[in-house]
Protein backbone atom coordinates (compact mmCIF):
# COMPACT_ATOMS: atom_id res chain seq x y z
CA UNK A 1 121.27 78.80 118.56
CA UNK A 2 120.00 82.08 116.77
CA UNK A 3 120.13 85.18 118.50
CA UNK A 4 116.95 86.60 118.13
CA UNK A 5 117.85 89.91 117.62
CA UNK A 6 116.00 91.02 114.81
CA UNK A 7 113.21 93.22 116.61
CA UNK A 8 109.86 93.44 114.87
CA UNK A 9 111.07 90.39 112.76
CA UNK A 10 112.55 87.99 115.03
CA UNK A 11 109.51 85.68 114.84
CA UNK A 12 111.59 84.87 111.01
CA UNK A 13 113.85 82.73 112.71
CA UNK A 14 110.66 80.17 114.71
CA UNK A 15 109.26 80.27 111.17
CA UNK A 16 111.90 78.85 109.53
CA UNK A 17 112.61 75.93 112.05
CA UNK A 18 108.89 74.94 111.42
CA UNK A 19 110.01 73.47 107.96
CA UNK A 20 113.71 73.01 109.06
CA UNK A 21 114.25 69.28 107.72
CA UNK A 22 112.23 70.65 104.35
CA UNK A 23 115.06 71.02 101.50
CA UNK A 24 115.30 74.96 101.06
CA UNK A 25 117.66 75.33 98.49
CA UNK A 26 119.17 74.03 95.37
CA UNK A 27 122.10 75.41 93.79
CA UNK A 28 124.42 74.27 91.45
CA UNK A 29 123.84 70.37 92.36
CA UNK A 30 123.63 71.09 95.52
CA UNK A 31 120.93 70.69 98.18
CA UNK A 32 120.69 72.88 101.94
CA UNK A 33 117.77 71.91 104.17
CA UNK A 34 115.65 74.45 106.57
CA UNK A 35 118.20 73.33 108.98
CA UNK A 36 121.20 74.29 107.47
CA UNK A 37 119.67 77.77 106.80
CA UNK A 38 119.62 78.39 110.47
CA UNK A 39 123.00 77.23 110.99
CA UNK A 40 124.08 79.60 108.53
CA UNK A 41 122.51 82.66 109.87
CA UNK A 42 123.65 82.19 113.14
CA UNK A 43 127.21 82.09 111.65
CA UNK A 44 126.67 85.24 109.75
CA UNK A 45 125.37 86.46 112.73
CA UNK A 46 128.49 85.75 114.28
CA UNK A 47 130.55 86.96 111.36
CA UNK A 48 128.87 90.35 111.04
CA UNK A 49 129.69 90.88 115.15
CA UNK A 50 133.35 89.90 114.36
CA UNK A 51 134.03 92.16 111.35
CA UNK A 52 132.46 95.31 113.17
CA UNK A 53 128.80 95.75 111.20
CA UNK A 54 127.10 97.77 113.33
CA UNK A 55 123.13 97.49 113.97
CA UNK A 56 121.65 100.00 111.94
CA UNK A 57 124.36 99.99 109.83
CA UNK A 58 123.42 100.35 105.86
CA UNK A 59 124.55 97.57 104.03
CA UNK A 60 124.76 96.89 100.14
CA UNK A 61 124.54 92.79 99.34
CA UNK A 62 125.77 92.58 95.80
CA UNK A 63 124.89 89.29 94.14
CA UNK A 64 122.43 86.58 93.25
CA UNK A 65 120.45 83.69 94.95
CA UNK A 66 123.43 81.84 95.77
CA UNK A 67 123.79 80.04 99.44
CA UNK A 68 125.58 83.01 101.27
CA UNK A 69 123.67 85.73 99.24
CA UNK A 70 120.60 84.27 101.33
CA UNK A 71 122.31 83.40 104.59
CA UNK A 72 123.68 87.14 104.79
CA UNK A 73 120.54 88.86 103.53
CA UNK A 74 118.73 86.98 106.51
CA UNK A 75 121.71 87.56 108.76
CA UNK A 76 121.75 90.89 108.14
CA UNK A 77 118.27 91.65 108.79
CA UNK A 78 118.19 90.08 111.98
CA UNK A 79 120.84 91.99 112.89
CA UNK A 80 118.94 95.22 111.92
CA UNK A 81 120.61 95.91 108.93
CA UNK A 82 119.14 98.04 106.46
CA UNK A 83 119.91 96.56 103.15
CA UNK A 84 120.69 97.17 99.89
CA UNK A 85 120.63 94.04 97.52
CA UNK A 86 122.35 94.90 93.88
CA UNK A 87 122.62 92.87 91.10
CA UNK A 88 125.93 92.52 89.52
CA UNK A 89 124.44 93.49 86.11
CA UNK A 90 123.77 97.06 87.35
CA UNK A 91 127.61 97.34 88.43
CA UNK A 92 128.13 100.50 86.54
CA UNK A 93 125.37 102.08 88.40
CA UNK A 94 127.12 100.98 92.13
CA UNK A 95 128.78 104.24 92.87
CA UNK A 96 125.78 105.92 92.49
CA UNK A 97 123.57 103.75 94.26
CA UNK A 98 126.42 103.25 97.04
CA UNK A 99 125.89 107.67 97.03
CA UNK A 100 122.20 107.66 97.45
CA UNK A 101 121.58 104.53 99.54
CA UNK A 102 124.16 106.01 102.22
CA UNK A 103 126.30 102.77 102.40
CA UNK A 104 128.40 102.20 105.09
CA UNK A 105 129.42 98.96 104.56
CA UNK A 106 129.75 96.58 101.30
CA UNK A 107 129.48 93.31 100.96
CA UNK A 108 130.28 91.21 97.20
CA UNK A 109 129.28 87.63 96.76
CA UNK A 110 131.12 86.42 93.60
CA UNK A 111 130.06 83.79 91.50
CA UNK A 112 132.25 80.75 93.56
CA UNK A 113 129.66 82.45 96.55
CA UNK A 114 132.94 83.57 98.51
CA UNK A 115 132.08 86.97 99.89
CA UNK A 116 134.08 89.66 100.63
CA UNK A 117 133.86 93.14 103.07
CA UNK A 118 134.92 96.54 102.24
CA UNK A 119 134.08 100.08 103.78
CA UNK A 120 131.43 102.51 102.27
CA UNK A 121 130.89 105.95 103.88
CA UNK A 122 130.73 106.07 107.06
CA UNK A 123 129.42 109.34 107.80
CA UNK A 124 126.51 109.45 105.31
CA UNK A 125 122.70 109.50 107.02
CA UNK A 126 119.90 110.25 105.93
CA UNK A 127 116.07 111.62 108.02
CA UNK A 128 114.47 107.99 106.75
CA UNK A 129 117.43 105.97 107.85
CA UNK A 130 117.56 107.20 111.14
CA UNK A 131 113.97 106.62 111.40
CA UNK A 132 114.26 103.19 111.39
CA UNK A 133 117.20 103.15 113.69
CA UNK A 134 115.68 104.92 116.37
CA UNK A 135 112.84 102.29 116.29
CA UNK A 136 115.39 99.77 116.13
CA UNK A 137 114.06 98.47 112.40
CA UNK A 138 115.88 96.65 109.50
CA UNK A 139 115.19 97.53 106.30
CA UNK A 140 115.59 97.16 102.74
CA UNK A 141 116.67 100.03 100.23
CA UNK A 142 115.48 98.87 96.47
CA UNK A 143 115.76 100.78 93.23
CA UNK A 144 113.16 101.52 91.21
CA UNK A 145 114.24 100.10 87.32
CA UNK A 146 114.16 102.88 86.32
CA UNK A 147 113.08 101.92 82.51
CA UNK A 148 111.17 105.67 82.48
CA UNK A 149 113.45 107.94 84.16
CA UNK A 150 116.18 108.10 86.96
CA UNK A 151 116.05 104.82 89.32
CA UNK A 152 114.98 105.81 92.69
CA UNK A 153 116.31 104.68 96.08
CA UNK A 154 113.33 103.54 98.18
CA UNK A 155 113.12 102.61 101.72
CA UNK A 156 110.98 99.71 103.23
CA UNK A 157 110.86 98.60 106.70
CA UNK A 158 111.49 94.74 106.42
CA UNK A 159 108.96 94.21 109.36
CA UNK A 160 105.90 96.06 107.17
CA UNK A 161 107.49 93.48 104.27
CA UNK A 162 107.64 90.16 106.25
CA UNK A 163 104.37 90.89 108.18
CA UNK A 164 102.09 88.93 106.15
CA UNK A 165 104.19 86.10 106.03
CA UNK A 166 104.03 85.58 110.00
CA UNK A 167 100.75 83.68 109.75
CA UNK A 168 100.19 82.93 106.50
CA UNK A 169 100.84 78.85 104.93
CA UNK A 170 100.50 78.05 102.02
CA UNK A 171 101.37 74.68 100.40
CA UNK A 172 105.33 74.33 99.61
CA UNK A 173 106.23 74.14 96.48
CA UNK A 174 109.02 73.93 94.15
CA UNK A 175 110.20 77.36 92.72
CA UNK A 176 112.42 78.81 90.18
CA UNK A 177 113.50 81.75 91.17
CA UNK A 178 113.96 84.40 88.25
CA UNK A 179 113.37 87.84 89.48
CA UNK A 180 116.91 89.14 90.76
CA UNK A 181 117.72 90.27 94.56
CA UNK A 182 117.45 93.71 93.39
CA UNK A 183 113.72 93.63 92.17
CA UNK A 184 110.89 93.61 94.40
CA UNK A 185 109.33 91.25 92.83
CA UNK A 186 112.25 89.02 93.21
CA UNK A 187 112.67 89.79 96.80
CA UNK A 188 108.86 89.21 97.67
CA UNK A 189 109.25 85.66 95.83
CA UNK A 190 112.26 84.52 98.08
CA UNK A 191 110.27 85.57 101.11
CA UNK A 192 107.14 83.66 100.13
CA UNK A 193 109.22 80.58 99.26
CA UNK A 194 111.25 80.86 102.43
CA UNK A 195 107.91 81.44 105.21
CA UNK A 196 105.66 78.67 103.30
CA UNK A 197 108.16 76.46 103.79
CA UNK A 198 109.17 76.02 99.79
CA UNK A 199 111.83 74.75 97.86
CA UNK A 200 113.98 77.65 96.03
CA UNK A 201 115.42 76.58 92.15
CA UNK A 202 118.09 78.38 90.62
CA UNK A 203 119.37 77.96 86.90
CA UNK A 204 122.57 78.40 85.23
CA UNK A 205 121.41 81.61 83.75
CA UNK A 206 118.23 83.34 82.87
CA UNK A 207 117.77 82.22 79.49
CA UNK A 208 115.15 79.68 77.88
CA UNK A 209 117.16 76.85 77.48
CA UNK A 210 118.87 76.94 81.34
CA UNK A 211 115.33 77.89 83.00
CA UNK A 212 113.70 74.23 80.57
CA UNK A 213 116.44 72.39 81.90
CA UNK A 214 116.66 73.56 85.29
CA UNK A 215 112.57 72.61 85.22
CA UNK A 216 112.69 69.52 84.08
CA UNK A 217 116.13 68.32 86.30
CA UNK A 218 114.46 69.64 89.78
CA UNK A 219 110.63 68.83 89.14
CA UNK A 220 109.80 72.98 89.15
CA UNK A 221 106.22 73.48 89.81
CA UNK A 222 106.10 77.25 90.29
CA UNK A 223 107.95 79.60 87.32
CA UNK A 224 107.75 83.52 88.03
CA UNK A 225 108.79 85.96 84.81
CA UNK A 226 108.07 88.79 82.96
CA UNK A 227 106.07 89.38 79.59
CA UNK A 228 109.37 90.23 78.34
CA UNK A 229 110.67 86.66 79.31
CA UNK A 230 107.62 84.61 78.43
CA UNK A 231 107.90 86.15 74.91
CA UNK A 232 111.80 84.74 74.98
CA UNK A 233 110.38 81.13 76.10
CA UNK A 234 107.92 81.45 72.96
CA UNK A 235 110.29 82.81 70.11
CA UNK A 236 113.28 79.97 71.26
CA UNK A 237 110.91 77.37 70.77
CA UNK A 238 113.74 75.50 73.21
CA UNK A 239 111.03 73.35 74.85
CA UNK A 240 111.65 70.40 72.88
CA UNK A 241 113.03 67.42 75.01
CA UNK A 242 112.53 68.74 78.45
CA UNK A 243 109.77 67.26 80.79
CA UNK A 244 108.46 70.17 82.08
CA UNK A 245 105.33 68.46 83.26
CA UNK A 246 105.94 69.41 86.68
CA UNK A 247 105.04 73.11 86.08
CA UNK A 248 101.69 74.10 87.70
CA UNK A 249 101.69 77.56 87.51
CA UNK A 250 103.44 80.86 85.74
CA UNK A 251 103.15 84.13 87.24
CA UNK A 252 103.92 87.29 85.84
CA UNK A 253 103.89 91.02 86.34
CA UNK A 254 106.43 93.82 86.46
CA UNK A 255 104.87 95.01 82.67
CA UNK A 256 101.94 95.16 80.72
CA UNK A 257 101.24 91.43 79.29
CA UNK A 258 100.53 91.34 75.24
CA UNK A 259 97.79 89.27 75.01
CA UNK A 260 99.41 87.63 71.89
CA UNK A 261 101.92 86.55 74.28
CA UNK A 262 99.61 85.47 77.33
CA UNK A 263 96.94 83.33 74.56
CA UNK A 264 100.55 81.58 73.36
CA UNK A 265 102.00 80.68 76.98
CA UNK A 266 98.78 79.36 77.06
CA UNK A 267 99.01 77.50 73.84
CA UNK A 268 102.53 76.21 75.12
CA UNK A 269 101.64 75.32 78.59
CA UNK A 270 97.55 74.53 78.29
CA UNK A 271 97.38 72.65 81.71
CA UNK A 272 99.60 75.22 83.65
CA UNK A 273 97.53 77.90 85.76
CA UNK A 274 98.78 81.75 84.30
CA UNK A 275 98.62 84.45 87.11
CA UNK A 276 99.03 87.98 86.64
CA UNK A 277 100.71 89.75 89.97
CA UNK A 278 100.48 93.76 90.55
CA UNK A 279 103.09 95.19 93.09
CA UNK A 280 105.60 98.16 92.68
CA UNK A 281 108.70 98.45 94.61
CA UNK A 282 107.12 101.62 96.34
CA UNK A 283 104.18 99.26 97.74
CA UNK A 284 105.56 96.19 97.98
CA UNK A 285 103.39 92.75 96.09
CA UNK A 286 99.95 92.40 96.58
CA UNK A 287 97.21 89.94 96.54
CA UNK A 288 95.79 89.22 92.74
CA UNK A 289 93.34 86.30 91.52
CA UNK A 290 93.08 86.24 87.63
CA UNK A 291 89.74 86.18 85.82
CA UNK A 292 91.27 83.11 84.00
CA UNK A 293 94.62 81.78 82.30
CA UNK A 294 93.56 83.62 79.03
CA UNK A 295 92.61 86.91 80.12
CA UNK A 296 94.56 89.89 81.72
CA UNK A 297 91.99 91.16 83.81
CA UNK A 298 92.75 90.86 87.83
CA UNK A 299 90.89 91.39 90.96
CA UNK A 300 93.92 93.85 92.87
CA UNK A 301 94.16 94.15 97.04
CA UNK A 302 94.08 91.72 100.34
CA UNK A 303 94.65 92.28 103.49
CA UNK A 304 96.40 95.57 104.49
CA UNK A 305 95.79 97.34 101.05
CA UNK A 306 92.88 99.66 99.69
CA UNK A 307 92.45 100.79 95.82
CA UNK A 308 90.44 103.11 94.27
CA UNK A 309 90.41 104.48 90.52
CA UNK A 310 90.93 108.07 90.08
CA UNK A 311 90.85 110.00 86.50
CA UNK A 312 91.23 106.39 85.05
CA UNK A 313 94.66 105.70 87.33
CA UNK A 314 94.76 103.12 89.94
CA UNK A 315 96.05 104.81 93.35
CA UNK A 316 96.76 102.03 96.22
CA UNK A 317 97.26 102.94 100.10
CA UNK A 318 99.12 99.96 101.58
CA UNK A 319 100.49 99.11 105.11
CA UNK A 320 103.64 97.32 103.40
CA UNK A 321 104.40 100.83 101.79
CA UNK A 322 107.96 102.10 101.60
CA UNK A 323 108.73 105.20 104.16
CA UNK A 324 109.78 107.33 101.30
CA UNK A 325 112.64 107.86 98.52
CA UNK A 326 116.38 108.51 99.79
CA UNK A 327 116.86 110.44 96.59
CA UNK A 328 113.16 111.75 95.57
CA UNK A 329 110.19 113.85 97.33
CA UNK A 330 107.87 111.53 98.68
CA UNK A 331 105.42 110.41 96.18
CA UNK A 332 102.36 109.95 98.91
CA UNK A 333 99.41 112.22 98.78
CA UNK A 334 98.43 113.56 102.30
CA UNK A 335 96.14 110.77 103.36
CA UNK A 336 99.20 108.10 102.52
CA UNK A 337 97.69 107.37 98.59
CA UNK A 338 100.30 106.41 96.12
CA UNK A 339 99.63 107.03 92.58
CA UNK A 340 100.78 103.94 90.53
CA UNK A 341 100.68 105.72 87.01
CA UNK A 342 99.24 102.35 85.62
CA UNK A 343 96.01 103.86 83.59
CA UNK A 344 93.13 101.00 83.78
CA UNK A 345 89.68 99.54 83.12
CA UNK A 346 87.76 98.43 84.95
CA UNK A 347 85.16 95.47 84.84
CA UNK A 348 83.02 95.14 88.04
CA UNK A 349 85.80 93.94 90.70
CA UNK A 350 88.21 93.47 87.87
CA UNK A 351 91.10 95.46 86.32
CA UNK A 352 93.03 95.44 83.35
CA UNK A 353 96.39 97.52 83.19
CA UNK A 354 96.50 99.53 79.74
CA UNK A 355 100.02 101.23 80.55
CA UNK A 356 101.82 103.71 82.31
CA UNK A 357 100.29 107.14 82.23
CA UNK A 358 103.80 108.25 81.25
CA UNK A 359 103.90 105.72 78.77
CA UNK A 360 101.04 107.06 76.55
CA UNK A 361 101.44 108.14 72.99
CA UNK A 362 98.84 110.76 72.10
CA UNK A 363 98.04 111.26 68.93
CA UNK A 364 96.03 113.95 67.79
CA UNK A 365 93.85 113.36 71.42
CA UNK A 366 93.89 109.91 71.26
CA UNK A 367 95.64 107.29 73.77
CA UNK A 368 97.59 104.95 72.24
CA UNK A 369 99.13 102.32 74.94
CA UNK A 370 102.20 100.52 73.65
CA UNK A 371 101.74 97.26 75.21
CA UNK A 372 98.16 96.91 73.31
CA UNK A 373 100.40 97.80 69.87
CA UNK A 374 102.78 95.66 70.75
CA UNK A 375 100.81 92.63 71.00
CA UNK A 376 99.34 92.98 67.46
CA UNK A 377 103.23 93.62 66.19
CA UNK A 378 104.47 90.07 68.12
CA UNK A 379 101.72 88.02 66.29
CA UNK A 380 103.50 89.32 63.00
CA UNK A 381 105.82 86.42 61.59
CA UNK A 382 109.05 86.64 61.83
CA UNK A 383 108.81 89.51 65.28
CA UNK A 384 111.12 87.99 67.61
CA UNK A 385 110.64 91.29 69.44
CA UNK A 386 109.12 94.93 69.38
CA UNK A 387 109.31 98.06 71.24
CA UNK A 388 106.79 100.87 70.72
CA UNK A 389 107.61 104.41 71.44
CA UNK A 390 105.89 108.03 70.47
CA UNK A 391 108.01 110.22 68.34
CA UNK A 392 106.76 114.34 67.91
CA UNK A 393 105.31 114.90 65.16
CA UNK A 394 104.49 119.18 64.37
CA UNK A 395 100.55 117.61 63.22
CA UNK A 396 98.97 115.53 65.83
CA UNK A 397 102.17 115.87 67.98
CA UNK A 398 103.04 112.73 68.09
CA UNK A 399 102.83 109.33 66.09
CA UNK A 400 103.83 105.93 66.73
CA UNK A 401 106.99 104.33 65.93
CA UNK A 402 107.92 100.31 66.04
CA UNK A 403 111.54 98.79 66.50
CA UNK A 404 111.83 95.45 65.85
CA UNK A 405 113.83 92.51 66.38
CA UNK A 406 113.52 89.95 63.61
CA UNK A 407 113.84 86.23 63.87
CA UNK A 408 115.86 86.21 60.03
CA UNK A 409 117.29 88.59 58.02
CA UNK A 410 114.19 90.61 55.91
CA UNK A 411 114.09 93.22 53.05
CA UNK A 412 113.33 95.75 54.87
CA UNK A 413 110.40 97.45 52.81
CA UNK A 414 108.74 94.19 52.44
CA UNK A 415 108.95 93.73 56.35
CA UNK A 416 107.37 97.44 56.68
CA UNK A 417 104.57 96.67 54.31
CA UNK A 418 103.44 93.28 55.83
CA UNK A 419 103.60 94.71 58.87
CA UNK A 420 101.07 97.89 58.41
CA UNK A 421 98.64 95.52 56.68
CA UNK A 422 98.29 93.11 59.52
CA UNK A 423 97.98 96.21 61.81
CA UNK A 424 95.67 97.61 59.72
CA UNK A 425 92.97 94.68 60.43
CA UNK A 426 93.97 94.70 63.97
CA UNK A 427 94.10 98.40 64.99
CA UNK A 428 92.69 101.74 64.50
CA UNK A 429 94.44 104.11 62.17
CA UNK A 430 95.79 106.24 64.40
CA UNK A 431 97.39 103.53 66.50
CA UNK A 432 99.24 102.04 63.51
CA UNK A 433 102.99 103.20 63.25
CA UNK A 434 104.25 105.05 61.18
CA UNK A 435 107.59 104.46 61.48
CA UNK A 436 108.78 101.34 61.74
CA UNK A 437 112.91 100.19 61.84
CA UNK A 438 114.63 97.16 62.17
CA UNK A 439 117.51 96.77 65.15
CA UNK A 440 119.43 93.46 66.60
CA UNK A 441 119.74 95.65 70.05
CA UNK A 442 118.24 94.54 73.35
CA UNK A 443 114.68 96.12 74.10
CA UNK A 444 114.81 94.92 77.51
CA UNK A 445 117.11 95.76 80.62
CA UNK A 446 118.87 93.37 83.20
CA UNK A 447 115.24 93.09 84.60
CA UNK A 448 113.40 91.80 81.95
CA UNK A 449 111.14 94.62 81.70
CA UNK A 450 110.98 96.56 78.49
CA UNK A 451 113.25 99.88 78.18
CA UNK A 452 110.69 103.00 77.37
CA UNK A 453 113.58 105.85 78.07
CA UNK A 454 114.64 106.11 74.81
């Protein structure tokens, strides 16, 4: 039997036994039910007494969506935790996160899913962090990507998170999870899978090839990713002997979608349902509806969250919102607005995201948004990949420059010159780049999500 000690969240635990003969897992060949879930927690539970975490203890969970990842990031909660979950691909970044999270205690979940203790700081505190343990609250600490800047520590009470998913019920389905731990995004999908009673997929790895297989081995009906990831699934043309008839829908987010890249999902998958999600780890996810497979315009709120458009910028005031940064001033405006930076249009209802406000190349006055160059560059053949930056320039003060990844080996002033005349019938002049280089380096971080900071 569960304790239910997890406060404002221990409703989790009745939700779960709902579904608790429902498979909930499968990993590695192996399949864990609903019921084994609870079994597990209430071991951790047990565990976590014996090894002296403390309630309001902060805790960093380093791993992936293994069995005891889960179990423990449940556990933990319940036992009003405040967690950290790190990915191991941001290792080198630990000490620093460990610094600004105020870790007390450490758990690592290797890739045999043993798990292992060791101390942290035990003095370390911080104004938000006692917050929640004076109102006797888990929580989660995530970090920002940080693709534009530094990443920043933010703090979200677990029971703002997990309220929606109290009532709501959806139909289960069969989901492969590909957004890590460590992302909101990927966090907000294990929770939805988990309270709707769902089946969660892993693969071998995040590449084409294992996410195909692990699709067409487990019947996948649900595949989450990133722009950056969908373009992957496009240039490996690895779909070739895999059923992946099973797939009903693809959701993405995180980063602006090229529309080259949404029309040829599209093209791959024509009877799978594309959805475009909006969240930020500040805000948590949010309700979105599509205008249709092919387009990347997207009605934006639901219950618990208010929009508005401001100076072309879409600000959002949401009850899931984080209490602040550990390592940041708070980004809220007195009446608890948060501007999201994402510049937009609008269309009635609807909203298309042109970019990050930061992310905007002005040339000579006008807005150039990468993602919209980008998709013009990734319908060029032989662009596996692109990146587009601004560079300063002492005339217009700045122009646009292009770094792409080629499928084959290319002269490289033949490559230049195909590529300005295709963007030549596709953009306006001052939108074309003008410099344009050739690199076999990764444009993309550990998150999928294209690296800007350069």
């Amino acid at each position: 039997m569960i304790t239910e000690s997890g406060g404002d969240i221990s409703w989790v635990t009745d939700k779960l036994r709902e579904t608790q003969d429902s498979e909930f897992l499968i990993f590695k060949g192996q399949t864990f039910t609903y019921d084994d879930l609870l079994t597990r927690i209430s071991f951790f539970q047990k565990e976590l007494e014996q090894n002296g975490i403390r309630e309001g203890e902060c805790v960093a969970l380093i791993g992936d969506y293994s069995p005891n990842a889960i179990f423990l990031l449940l556990a933990l909660l319940l036992n009003r935790n405040i967690v950290v979950p790190l990915s191991n691909e941001s290792r080198e970044k630990h000490l620093d996160m460990f610094e600004d999270a105020k870790v007390n205690q450490i758990i690592e979940i290797n890739e045999n899913d043993s798990w292992t203790l060791r101390e942290g700081s035990k003095s370390a505190s911080h104004p938000l962090l006692d917050d929640l343990r004076e109102r006797g609250e888990s929580g989660i600490i995530i970090f920002t990507s940080g693709t534009s800047g530094k990443s920043k520590a933010s703090v979200l009470s677990a029971g703002r998170l997990l309220e929606k998913y109290k009532t709501a019920k959806r139909k289960p389905l069969r989901t492969l999870i590909f957004l890590k731990l460590d992302h909101i995004g990927g966090i907000n999908t294990l929770f939805a899978i988990l309270f709707n009673g769902g089946t969660i997929v892993t693969s071998d790895s995040r590449t084409p090839e294992s996410v195909y297989r692990a699709v067409d081995k487990h019947a996948v009906q649900v595949l989450p990713a990133t722009p950056t990831f969908l373009n992957m699934l496009l240039m490996s043309k690895a779909d070739a002997g895999y059923n992946l008839s099973s797939l009903q829908l693809i959701t993405y987010g995180t980063e602006p979608m090229p529309l080259s890249t949404l029309r040829g999902i599209h093209r791959l998958f024509p009877g799978v349902r594309l959805k475009q999600t909006y969240g930020l780890t500040e805000l948590g996810i949010f309700s979105t509806k599509s205008k249709d497979s092919q387009s990347t315009w997207m009605k934006v709120g639901g219950a618990g969250t208010e929009t508005k458009i401001t100076g072309g910028t879409l600000w959002v005031r949401s009850e899931s919102a984080m209490l602040g940064y550990l390592n940041a001033p708070s980004p809220f405006d007195e009446d608890g607005w948060y501007d999201t930076g994402d510049q937009v249009e609008t269309d009635g209802e609807y909203i298309r995201i042109l970019g990050r406000k930061s992310e905007i190349i002005n040339v000579g006055g006008e807005k150039v948004f990468p993602a919209e160059v980008e998709s013009v560059f990734l319908e060029i053949p032989n662009v596996r990949d692109v990146l587009i930056t601004g560079r300063k320039n002492p005339i217009t003060g700045e122009i646009v420059a292009a770094e792409a990844v080629l499928e084959k080996e290319e002269d490289i002033k033949s490559f230049r010159k195909r590529a300005v005349a295709h963007c030549r019938q596709k953009l306006q002049p001052y939108q074309i780049p003008q410099i344009i280089s050739v690199t076999d380096r990764k444009l993309s971080n550990d998150r999928f999500k294209k690296i800007r900071n350069v």
